[in-house]
C-alpha atoms as a PDB file:
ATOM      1  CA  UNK A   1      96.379 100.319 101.011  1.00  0.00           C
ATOM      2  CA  UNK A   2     100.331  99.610 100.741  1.00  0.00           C
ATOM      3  CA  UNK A   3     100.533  96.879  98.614  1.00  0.00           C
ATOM      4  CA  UNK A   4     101.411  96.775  94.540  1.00  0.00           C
ATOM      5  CA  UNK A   5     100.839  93.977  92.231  1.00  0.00           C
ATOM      6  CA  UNK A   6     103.726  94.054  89.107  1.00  0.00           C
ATOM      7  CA  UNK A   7     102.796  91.892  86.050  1.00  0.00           C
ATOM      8  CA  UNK A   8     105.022  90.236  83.155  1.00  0.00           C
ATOM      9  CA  UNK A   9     103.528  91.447  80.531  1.00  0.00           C
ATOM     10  CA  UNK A  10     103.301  89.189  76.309  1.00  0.00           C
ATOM     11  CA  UNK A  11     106.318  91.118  75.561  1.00  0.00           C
ATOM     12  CA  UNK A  12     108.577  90.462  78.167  1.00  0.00           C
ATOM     13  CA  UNK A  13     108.441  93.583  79.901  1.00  0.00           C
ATOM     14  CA  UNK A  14     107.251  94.256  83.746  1.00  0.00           C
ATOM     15  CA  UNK A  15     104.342  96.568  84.206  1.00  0.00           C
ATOM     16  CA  UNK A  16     101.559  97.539  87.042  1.00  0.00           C
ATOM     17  CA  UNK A  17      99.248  94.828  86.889  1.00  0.00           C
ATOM     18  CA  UNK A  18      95.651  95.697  86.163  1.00  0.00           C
ATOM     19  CA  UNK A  19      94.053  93.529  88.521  1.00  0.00           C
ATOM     20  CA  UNK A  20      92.063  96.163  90.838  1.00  0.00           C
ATOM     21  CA  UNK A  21      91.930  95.542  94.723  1.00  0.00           C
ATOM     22  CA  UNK A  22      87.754  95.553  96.267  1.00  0.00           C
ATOM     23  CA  UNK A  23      86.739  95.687  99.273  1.00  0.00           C
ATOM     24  CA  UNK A  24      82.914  94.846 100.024  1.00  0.00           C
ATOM     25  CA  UNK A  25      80.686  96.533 102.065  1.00  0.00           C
ATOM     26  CA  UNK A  26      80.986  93.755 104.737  1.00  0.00           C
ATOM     27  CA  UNK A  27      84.551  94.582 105.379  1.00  0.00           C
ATOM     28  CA  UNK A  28      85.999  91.393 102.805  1.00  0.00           C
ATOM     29  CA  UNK A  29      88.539  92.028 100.363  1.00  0.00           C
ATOM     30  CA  UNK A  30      88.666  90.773  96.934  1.00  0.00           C
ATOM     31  CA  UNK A  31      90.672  91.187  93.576  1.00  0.00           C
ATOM     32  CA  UNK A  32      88.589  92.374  90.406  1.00  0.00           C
ATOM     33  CA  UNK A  33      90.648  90.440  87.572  1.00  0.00           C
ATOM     34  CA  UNK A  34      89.927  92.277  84.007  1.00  0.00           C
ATOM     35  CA  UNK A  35      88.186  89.512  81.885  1.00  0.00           C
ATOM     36  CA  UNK A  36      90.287  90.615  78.893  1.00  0.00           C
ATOM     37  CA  UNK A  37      93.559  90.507  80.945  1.00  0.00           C
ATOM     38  CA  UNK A  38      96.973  89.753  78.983  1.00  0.00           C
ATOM     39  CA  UNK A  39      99.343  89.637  82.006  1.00  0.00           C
ATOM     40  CA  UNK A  40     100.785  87.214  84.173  1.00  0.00           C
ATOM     41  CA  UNK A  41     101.516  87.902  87.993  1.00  0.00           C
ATOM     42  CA  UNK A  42     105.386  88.504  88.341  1.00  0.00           C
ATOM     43  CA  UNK A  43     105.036  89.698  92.056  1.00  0.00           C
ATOM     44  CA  UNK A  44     103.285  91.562  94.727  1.00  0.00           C
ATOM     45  CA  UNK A  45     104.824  94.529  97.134  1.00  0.00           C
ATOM     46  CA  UNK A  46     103.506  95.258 100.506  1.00  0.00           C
ATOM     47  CA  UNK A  47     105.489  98.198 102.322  1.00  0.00           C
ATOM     48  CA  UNK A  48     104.508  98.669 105.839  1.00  0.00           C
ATOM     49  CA  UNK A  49     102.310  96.383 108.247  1.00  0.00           C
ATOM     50  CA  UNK A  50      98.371  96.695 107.342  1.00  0.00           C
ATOM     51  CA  UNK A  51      96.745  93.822 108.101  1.00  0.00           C
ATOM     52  CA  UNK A  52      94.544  93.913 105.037  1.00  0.00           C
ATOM     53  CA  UNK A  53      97.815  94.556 102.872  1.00  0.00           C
ATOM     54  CA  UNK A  54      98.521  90.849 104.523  1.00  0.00           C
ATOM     55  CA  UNK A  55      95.150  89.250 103.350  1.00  0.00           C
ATOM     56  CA  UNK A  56      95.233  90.828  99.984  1.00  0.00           C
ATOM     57  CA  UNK A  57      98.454  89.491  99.145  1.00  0.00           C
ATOM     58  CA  UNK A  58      97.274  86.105  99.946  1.00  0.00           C
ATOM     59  CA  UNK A  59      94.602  86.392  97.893  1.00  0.00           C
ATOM     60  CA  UNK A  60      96.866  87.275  95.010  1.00  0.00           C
ATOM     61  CA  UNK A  61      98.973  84.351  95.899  1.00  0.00           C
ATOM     62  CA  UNK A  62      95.893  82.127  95.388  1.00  0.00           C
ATOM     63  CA  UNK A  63      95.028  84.207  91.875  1.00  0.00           C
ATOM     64  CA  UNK A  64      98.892  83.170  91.213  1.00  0.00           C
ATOM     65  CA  UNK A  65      98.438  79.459  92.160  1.00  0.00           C
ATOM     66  CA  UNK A  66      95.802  78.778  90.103  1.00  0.00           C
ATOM     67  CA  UNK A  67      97.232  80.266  86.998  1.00  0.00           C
ATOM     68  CA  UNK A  68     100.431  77.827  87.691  1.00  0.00           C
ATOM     69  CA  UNK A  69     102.472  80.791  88.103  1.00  0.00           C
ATOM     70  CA  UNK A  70     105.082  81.691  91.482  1.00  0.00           C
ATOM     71  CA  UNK A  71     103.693  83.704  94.162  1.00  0.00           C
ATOM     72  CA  UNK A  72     106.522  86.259  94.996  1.00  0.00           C
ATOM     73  CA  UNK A  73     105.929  88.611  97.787  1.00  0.00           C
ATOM     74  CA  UNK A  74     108.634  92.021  98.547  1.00  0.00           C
ATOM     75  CA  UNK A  75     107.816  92.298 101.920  1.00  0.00           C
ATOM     76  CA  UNK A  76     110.760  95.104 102.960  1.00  0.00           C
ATOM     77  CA  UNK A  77     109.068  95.737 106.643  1.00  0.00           C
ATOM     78  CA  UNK A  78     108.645  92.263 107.715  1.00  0.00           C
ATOM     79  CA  UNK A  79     105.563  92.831 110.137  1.00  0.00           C
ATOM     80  CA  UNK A  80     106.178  92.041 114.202  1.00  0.00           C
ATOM     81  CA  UNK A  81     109.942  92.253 113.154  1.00  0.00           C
ATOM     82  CA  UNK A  82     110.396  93.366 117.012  1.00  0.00           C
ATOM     83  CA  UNK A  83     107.723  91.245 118.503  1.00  0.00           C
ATOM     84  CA  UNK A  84     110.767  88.601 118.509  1.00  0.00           C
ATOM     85  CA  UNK A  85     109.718  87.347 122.047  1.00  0.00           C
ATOM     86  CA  UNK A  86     107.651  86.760 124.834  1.00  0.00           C
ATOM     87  CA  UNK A  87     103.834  86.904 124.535  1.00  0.00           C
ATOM     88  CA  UNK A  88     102.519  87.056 122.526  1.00  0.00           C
ATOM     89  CA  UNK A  89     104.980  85.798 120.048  1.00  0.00           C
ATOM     90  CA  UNK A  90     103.947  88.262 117.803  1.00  0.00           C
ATOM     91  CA  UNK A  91     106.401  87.484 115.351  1.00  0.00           C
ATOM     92  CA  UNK A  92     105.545  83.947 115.109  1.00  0.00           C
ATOM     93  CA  UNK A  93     101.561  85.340 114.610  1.00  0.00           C
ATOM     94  CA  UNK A  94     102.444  87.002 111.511  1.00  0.00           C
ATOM     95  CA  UNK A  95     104.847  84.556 110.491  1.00  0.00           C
ATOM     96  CA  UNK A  96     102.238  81.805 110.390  1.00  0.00           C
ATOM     97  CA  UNK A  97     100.118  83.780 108.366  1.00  0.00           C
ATOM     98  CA  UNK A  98     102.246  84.876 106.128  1.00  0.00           C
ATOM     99  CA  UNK A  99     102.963  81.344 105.676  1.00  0.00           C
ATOM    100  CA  UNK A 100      99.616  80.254 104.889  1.00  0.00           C
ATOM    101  CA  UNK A 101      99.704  81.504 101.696  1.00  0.00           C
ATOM    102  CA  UNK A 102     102.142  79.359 100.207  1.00  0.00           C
ATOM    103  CA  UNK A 103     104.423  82.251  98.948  1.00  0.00           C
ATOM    104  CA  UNK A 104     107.028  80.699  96.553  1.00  0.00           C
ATOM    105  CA  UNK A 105     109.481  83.671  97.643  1.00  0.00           C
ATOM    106  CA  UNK A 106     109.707  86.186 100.285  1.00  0.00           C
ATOM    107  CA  UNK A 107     112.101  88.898  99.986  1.00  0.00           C
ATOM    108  CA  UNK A 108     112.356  91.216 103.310  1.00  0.00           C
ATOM    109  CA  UNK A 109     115.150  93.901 103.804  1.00  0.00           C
ATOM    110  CA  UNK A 110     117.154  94.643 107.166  1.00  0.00           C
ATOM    111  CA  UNK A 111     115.151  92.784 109.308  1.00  0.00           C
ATOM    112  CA  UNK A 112     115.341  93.822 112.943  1.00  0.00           C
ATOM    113  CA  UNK A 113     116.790  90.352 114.367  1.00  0.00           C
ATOM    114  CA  UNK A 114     117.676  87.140 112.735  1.00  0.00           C
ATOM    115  CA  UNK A 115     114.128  85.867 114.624  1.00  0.00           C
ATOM    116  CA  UNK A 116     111.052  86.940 112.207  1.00  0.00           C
ATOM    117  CA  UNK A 117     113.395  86.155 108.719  1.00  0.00           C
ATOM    118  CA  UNK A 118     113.806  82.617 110.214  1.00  0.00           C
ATOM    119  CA  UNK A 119     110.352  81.747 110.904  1.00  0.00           C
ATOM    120  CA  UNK A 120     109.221  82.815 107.296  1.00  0.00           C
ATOM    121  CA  UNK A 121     108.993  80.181 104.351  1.00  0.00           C
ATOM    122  CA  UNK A 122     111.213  80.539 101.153  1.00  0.00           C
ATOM    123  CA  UNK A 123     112.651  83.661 102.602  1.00  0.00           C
ATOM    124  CA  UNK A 124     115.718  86.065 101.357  1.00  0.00           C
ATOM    125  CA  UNK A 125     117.638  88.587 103.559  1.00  0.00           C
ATOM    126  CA  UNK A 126     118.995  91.955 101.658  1.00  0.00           C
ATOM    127  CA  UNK A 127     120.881  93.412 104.149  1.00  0.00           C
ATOM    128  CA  UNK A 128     121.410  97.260 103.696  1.00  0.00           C
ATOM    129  CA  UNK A 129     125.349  97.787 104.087  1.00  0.00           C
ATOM    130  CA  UNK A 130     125.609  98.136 100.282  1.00  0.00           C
ATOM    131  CA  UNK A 131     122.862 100.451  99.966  1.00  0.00           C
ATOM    132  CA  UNK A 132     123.657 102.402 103.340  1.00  0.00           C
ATOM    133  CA  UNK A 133     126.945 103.242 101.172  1.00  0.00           C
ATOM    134  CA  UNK A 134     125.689 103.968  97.568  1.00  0.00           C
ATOM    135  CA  UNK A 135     123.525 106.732  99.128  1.00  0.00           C
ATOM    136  CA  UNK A 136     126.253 108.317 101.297  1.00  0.00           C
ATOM    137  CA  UNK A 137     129.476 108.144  99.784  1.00  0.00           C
ATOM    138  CA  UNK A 138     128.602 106.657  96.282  1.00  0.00           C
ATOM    139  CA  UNK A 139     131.355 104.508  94.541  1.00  0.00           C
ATOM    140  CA  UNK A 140     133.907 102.930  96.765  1.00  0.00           C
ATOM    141  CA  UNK A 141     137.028 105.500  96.179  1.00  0.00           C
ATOM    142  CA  UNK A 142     134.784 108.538  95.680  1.00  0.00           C
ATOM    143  CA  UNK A 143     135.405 111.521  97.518  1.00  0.00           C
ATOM    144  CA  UNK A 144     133.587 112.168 100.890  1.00  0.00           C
ATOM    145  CA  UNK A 145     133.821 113.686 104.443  1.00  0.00           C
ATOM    146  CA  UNK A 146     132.383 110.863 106.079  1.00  0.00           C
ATOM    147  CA  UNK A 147     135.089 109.942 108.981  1.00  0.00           C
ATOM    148  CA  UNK A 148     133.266 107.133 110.901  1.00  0.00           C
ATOM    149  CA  UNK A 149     129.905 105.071 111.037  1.00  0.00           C
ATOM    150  CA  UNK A 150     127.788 104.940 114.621  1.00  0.00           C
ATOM    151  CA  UNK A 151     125.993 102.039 116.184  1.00  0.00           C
ATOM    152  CA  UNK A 152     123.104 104.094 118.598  1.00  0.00           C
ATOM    153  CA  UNK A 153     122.876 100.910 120.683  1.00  0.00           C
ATOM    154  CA  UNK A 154     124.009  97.397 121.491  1.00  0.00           C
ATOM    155  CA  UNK A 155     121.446  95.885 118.903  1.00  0.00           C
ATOM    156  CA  UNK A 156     122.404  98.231 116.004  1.00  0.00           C
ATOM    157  CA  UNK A 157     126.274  97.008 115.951  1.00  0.00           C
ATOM    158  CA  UNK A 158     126.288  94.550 113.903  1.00  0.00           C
ATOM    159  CA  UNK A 159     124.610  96.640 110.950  1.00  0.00           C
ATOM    160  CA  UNK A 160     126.190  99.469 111.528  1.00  0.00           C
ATOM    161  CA  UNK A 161     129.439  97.574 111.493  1.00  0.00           C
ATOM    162  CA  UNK A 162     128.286  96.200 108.244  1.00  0.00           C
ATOM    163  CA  UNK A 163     127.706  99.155 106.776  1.00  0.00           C
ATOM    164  CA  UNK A 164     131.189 100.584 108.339  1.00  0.00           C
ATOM    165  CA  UNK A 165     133.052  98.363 106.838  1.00  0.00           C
ATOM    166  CA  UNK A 166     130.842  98.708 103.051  1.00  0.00           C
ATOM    167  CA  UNK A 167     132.089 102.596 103.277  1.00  0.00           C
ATOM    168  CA  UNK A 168     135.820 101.672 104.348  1.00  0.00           C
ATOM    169  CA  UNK A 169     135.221 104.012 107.828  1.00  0.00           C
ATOM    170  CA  UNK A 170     135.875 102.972 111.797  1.00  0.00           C
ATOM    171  CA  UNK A 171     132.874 102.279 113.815  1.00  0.00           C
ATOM    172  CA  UNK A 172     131.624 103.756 116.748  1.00  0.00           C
ATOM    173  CA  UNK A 173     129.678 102.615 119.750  1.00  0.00           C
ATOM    174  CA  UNK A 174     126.949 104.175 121.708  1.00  0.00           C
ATOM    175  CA  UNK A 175     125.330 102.851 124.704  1.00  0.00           C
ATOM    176  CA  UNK A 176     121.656 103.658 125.955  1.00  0.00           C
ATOM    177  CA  UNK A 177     121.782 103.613 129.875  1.00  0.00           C
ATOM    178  CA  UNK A 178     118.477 103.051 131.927  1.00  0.00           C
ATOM    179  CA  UNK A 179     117.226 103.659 135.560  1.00  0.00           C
ATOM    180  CA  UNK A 180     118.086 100.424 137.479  1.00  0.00           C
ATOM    181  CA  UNK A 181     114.682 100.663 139.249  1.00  0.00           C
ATOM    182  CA  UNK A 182     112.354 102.079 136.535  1.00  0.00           C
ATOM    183  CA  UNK A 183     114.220 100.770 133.580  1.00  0.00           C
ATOM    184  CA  UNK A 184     113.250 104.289 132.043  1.00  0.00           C
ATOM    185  CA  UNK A 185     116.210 106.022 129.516  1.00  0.00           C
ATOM    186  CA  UNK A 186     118.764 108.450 131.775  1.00  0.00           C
ATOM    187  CA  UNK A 187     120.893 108.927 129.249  1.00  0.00           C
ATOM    188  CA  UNK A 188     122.918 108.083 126.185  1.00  0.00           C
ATOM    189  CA  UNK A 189     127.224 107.690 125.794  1.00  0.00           C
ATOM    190  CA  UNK A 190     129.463 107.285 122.750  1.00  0.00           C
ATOM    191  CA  UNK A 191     133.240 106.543 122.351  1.00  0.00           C
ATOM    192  CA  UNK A 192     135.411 109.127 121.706  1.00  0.00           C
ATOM    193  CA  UNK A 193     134.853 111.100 118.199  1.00  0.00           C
ATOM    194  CA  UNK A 194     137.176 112.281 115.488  1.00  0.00           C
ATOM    195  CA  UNK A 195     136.842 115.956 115.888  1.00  0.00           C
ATOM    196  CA  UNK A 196     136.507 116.687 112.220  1.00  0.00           C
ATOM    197  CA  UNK A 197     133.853 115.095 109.684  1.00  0.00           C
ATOM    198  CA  UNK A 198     130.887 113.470 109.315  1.00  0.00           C
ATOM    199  CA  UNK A 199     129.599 110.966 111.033  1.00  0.00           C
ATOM    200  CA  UNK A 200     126.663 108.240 109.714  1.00  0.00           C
ATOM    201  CA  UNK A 201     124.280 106.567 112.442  1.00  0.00           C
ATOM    202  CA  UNK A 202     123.238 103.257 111.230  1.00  0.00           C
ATOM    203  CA  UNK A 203     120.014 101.590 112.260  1.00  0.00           C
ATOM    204  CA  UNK A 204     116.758  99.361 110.992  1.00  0.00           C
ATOM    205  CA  UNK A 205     114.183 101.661 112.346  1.00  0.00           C
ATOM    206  CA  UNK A 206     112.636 104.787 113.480  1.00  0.00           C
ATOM    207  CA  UNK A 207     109.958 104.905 114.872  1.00  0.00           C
ATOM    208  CA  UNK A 208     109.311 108.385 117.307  1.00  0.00           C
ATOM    209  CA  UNK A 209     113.112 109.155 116.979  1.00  0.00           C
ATOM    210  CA  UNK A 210     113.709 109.627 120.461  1.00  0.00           C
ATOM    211  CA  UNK A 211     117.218 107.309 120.230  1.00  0.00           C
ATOM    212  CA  UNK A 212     118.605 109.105 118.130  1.00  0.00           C
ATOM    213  CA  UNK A 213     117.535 112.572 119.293  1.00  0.00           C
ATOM    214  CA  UNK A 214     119.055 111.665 122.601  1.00  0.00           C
ATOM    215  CA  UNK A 215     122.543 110.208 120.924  1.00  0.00           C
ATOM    216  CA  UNK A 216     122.782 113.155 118.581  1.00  0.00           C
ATOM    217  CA  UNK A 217     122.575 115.167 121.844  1.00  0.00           C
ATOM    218  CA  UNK A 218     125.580 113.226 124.070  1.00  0.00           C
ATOM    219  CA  UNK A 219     127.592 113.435 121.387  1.00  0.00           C
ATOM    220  CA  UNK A 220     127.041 117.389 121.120  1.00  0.00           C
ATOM    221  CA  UNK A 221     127.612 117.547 117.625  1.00  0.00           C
ATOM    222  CA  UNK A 222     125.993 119.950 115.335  1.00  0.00           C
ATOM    223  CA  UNK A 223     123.480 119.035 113.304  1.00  0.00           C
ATOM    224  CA  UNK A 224     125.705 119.428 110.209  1.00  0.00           C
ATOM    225  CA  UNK A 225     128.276 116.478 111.155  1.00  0.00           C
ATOM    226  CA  UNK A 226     125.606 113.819 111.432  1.00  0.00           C
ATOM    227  CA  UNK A 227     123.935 112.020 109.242  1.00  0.00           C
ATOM    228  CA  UNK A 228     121.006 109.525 110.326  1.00  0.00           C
ATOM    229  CA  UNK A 229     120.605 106.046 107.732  1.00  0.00           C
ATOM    230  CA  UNK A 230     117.566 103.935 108.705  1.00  0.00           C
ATOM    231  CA  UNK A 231     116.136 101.125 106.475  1.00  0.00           C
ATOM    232  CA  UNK A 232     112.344 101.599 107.607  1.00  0.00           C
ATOM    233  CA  UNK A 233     111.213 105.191 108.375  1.00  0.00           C
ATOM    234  CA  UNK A 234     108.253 104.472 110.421  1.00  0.00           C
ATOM    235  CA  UNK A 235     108.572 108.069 111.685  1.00  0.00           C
ATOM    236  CA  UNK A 236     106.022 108.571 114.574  1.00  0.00           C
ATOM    237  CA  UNK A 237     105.300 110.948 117.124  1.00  0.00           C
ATOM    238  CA  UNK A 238     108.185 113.780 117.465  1.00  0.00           C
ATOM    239  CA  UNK A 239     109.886 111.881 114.168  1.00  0.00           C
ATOM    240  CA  UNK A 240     110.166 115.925 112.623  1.00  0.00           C
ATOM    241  CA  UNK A 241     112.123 116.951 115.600  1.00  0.00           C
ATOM    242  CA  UNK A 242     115.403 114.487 114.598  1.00  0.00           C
ATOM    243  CA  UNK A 243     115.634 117.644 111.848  1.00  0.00           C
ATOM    244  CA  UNK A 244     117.180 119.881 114.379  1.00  0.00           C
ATOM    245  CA  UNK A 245     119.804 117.302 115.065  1.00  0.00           C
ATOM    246  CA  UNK A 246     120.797 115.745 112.031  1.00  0.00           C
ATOM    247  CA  UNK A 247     121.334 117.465 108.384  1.00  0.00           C
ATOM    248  CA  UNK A 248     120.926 114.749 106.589  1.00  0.00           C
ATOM    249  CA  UNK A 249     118.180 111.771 107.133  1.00  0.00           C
ATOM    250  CA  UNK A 250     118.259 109.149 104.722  1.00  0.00           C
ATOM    251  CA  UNK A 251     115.577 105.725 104.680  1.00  0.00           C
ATOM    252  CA  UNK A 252     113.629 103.668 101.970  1.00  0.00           C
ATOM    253  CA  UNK A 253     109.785 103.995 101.334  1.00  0.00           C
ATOM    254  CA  UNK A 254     109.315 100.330 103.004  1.00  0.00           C
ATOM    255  CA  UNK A 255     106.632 102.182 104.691  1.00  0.00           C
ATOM    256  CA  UNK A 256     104.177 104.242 104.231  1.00  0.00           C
ATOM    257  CA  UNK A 257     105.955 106.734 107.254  1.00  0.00           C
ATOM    258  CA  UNK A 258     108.591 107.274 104.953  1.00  0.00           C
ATOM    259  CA  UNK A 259     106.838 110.140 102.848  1.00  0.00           C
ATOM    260  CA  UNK A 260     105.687 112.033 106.631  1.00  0.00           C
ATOM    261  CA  UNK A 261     106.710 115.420 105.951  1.00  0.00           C
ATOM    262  CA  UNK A 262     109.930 117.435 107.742  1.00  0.00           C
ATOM    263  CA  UNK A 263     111.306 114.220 108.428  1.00  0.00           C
ATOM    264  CA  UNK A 264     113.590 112.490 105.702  1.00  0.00           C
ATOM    265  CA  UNK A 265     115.750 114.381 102.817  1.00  0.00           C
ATOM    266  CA  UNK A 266     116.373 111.270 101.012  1.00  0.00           C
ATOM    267  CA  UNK A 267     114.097 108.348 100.220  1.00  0.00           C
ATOM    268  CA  UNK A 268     115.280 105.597  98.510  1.00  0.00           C
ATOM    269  CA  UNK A 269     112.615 103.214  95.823  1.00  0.00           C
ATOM    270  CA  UNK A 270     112.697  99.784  98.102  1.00  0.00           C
ATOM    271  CA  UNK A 271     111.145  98.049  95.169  1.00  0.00           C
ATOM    272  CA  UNK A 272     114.489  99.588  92.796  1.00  0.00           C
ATOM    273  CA  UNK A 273     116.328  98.356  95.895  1.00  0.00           C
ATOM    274  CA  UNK A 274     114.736  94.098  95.822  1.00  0.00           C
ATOM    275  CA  UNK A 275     113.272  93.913  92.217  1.00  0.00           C
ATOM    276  CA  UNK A 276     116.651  92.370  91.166  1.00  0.00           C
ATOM    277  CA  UNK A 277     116.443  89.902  93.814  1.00  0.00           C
ATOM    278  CA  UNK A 278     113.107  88.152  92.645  1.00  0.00           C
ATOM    279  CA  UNK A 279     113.613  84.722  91.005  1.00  0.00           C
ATOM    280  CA  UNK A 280     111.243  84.590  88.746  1.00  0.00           C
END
């Protein structure tokens, strides 16, 4: 299971709660609360999109409740963050459940679309631009080869542009182009580069790569002038292969993916990332 319960402990500090997660031979999930226990719940973490990650945390939510204390939930990979249309509304699905549990806070990180954020309760948007930049180039001012920031697609502009404009660096658009009659990928295009330095590629997720296998490829780069940022390294599939095309691949461990091996050289600690966001 992806999911981590952190406790205030008598003296102040945070800790790993002790409260132990069981699940019963029938398939039901419980929480096995210490009868000694000196703790109160501060909040819970879920990285990824198990459904029984979901069900658990409501069940601490409930343990929460009853003690009086706020249910705060880090949910970094806001589940059916994509499913932001048609049917089902998958979004909505998980939304409603989440929901349910009466979550006093619920902190999510570079969610895919405005869509899933807005139909969550008590909800807070971290967006990565500051992040994106503090693992690239460091302090604002430092020195770096980075010469420009690229958008993969239409729906990764505005981040990337956030994130362009967090690192003081033009942006640059790509465009995926399709088969009019199969609606299949033919092929990827990219505004003119600077011929010198690296280049970042901004996006929310990866999931088999194959968008930014086929970029890195139109822009016939090598491997060391790009760099690839993503916020949620799902990293399916042919994920490894994106090593051969950029030298660099830097996400956060908002899911379990993250930690596949041959794919990422830099994860970054989500909960370091939205722990200083939680209003206690």
């Amino acid at each position: 299971m992806s999911i981590h319960f952190q406790a205030q402990m008598p003296s102040g500090w945070k800790a790993t709660s002790a409260i132990r997660i069981l699940r019963f031979p029938g398939g039901e999930i419980t929480l096995v609360v210490p009868a000694d226990l000196d703790e109160k719940p501060a909040y819970a973490t879920v990285t990824g999109a198990d459904p029984s990650d979901l069900i658990t945390l409501g069940l601490w939510a409930d343990y929460a409740h009853q003690l009086g204390q706020r249910a705060i939930a880090v949910l970094p990979y806001l589940p059916a963050a994509r499913a932001d249309r048609g049917m089902p509304f998958g979004a909505k699905v998980y939304a409603e459940l989440i929901n349910s549990f009466g979550l006093d806070q619920v902190i999510v990180f570079d969610p895919h679309s405005s869509v899933a954020p807005g139909l969550i309760d008590n909800v807070k948007v971290v967006g990565s631009a500051p992040y994106v930049r503090r693992a690239t180039i460091g302090r604002v001012g430092s020195a770096h080869d980075y010469v420009g920031v690229i958008a993969p697609d239409a729906g990764a502009v505005g981040r990337a542009q956030a994130a362009a404009s967090a690192l003081h660096l033009p942006l640059f658009r790509a465009e995926k182009h399709r088969d009019f009659e199969t609606g299949k990928l033919s092929g990827f295009s990219c505004e003119a580069l600077p011929r010198d330095g690296r280049l970042l590629v901004v996006d929310d997720i990866c999931d088999g790569g194959g968008t930014f296998r086929g970029l890195a490829e139109a822009t016939r780069l090598p491997k060391e002038r790009l760099t690839l940022y993503v916020s949620h390294g799902v990293f399916s599939g042919d994920a490894p292969a994106l090593r051969q095309h950029f030298g660099e691949i830097i996400t956060t461990d908002s899911h379990p993916g993250s930690a596949r091996e041959g794919v990422a050289t830099k994860v970054l600690s989500i909960r370091n990332i939205l722990a200083p966001y939680v209003e206690y």
